[in-house]
C-alpha atoms as a PDB file:
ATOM      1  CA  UNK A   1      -1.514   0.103 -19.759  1.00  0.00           C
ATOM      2  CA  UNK A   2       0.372  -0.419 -23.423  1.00  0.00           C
ATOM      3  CA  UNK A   3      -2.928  -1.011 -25.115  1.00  0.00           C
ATOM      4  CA  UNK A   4      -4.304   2.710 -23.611  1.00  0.00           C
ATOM      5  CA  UNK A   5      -0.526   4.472 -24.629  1.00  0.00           C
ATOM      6  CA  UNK A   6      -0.873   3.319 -27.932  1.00  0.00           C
ATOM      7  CA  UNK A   7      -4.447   4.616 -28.278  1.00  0.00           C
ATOM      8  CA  UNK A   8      -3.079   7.806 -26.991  1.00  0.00           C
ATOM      9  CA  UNK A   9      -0.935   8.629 -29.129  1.00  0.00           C
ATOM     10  CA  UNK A  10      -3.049   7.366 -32.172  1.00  0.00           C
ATOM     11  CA  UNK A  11      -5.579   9.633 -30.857  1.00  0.00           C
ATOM     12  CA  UNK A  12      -3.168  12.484 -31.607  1.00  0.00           C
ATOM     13  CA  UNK A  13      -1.583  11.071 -34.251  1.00  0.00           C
ATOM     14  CA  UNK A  14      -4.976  10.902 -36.331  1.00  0.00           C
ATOM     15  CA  UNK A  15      -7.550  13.382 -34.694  1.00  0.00           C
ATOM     16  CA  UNK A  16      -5.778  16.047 -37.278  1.00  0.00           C
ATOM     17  CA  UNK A  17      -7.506  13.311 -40.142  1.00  0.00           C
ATOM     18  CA  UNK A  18     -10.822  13.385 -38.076  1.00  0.00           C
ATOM     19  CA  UNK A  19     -10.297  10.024 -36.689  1.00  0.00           C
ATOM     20  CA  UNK A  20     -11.393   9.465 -33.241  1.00  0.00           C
ATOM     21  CA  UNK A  21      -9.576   6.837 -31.254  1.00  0.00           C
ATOM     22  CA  UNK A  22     -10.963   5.773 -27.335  1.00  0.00           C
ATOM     23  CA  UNK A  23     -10.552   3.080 -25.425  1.00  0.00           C
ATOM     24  CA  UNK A  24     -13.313   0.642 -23.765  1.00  0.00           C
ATOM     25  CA  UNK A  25     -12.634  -1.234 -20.825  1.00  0.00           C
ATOM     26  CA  UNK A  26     -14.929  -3.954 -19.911  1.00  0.00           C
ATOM     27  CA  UNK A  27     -14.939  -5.396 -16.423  1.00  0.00           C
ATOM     28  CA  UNK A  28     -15.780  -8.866 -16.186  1.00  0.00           C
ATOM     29  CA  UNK A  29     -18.132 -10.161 -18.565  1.00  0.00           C
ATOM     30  CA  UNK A  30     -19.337 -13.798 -18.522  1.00  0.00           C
ATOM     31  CA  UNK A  31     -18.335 -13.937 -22.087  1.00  0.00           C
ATOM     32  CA  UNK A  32     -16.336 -17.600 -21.537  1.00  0.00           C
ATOM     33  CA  UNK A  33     -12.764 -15.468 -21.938  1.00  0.00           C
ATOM     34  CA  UNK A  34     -12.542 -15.113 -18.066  1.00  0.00           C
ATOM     35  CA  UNK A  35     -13.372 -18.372 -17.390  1.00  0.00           C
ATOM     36  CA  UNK A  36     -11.466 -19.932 -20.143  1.00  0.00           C
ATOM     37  CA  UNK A  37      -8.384 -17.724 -18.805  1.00  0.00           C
ATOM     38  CA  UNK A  38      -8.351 -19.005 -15.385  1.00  0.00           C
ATOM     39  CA  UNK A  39      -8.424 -22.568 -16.658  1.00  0.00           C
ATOM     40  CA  UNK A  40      -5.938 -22.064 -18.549  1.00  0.00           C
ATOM     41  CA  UNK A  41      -3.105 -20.887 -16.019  1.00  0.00           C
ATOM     42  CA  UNK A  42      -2.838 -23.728 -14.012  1.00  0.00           C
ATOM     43  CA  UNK A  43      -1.601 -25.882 -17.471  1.00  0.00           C
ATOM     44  CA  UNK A  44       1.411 -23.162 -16.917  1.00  0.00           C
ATOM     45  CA  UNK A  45       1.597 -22.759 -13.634  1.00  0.00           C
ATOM     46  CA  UNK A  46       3.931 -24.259 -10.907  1.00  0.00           C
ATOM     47  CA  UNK A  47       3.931 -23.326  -7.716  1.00  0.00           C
ATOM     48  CA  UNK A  48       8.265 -24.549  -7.452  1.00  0.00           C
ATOM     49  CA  UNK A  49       8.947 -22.409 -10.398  1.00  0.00           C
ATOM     50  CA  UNK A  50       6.615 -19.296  -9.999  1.00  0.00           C
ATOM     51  CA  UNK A  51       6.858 -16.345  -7.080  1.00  0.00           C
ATOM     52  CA  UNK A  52       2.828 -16.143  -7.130  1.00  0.00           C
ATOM     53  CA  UNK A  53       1.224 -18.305  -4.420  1.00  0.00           C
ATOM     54  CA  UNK A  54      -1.689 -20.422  -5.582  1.00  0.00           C
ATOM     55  CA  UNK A  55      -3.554 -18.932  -2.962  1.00  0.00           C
ATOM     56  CA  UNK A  56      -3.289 -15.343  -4.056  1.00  0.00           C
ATOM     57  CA  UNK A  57      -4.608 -16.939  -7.907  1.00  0.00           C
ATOM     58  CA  UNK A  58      -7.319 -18.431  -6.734  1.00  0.00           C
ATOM     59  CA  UNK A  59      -8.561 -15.446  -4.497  1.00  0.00           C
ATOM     60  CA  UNK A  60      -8.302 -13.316  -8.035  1.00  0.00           C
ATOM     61  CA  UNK A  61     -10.292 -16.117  -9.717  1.00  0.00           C
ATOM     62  CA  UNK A  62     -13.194 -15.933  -7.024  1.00  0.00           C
ATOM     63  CA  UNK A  63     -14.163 -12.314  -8.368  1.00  0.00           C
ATOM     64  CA  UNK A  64     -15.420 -14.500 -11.342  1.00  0.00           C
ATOM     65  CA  UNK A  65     -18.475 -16.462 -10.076  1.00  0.00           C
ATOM     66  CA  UNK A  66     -20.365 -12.840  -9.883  1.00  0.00           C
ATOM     67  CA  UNK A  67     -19.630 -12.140 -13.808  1.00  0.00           C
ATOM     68  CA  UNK A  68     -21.953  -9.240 -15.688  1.00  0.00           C
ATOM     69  CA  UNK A  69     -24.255 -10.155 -18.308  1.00  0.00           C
ATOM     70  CA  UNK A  70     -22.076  -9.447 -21.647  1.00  0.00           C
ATOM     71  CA  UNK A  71     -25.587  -7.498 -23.404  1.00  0.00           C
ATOM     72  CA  UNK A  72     -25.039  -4.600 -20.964  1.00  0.00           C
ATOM     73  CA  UNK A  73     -21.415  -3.881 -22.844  1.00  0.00           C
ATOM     74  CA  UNK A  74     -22.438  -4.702 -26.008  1.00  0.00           C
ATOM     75  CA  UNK A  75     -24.743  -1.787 -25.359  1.00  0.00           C
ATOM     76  CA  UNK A  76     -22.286   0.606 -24.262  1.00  0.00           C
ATOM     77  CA  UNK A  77     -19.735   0.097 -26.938  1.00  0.00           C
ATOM     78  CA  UNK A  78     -22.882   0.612 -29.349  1.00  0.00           C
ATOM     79  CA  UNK A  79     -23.529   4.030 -27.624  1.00  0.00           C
ATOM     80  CA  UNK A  80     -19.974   5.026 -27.499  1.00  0.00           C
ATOM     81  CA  UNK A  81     -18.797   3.952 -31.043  1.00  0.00           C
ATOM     82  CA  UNK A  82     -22.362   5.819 -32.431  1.00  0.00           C
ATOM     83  CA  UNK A  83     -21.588   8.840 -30.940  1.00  0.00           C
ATOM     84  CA  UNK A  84     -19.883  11.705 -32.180  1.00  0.00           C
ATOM     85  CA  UNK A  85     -18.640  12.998 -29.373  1.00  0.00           C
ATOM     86  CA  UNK A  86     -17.444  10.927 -25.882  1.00  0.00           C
ATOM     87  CA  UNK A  87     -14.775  10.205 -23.301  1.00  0.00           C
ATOM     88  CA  UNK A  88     -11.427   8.757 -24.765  1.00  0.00           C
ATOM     89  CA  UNK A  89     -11.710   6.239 -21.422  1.00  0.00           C
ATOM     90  CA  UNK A  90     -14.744   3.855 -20.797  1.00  0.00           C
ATOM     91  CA  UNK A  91     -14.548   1.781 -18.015  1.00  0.00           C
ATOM     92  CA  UNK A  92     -18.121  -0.285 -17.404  1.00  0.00           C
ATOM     93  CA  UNK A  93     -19.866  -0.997 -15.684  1.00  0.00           C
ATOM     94  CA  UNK A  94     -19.396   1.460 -13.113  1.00  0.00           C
ATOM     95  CA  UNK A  95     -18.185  -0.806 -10.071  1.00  0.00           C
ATOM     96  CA  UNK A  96     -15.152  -1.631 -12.407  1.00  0.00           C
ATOM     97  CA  UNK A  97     -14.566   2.124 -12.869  1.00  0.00           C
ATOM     98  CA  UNK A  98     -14.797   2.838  -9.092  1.00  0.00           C
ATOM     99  CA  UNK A  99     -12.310  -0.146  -8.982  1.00  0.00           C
ATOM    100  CA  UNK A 100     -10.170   0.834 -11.145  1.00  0.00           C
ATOM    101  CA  UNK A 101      -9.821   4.105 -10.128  1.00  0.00           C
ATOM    102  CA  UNK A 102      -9.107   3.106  -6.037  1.00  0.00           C
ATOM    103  CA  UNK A 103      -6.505   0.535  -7.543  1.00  0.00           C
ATOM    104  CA  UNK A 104      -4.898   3.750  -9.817  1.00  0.00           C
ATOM    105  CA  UNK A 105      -5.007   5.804  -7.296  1.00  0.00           C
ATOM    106  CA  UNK A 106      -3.085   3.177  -4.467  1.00  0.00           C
ATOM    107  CA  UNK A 107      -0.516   2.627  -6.881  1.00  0.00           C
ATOM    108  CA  UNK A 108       0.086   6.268  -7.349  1.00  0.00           C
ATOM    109  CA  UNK A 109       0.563   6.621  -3.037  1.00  0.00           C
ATOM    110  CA  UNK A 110       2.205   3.168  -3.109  1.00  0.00           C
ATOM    111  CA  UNK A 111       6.048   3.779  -1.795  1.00  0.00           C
ATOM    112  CA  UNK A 112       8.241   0.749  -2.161  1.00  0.00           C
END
């Protein structure tokens, strides 16, 4: 999470200037990005050089046919970045936060 460190420590860094600094985290969005991602890896891709099965890609990719309607974000970042006051993490829509949150959680009980 580099992007979210960084914003953390802007956030202290600036809030003594009265800038706020928070981070929004989108799930997927059928913006073309996702889509145009997934093409994309298999110019790179080679399943003699790589350690990731092709299976285990495409399995990732299928959580893309069922993408959210981009409007529904572009309404919560208008919410967030209007208001004075909110939570330095946004995760939306909520499914992605529930996600997110099992996956965080899993990692933190992982042992290896």
């Amino acid at each position: 999470m580099l992007p979210e460190g960084i914003a953390q420590t802007m956030q202290s860094e600036l809030e003594a200037f009265g800038v706020q600094v928070a981070t929004i985290n989108p799930g997927a969005f059928d913006t073309g990005f996702n889509n145009r991602s997934s093409e994309e890896i298999w110019k790179w891709v080679y399943e003699e050089k790589h350690f990731t099965r092709k299976e285990d890609m495409l399995k990732q990719q299928e959580g893309l046919k069922d993408q959210f309607n981009p409007e529904a974000m572009i309404q919560k970042m208008i919410e967030n970045i209007s208001a004075d006051h909110h939570k330095f993490r946004t995760v939306y829509p909520k499914e992605t936060e529930q996600q997110l949150k099992q996956t965080e959680k899993e990692r933190w009980e992982l042992e290896i």
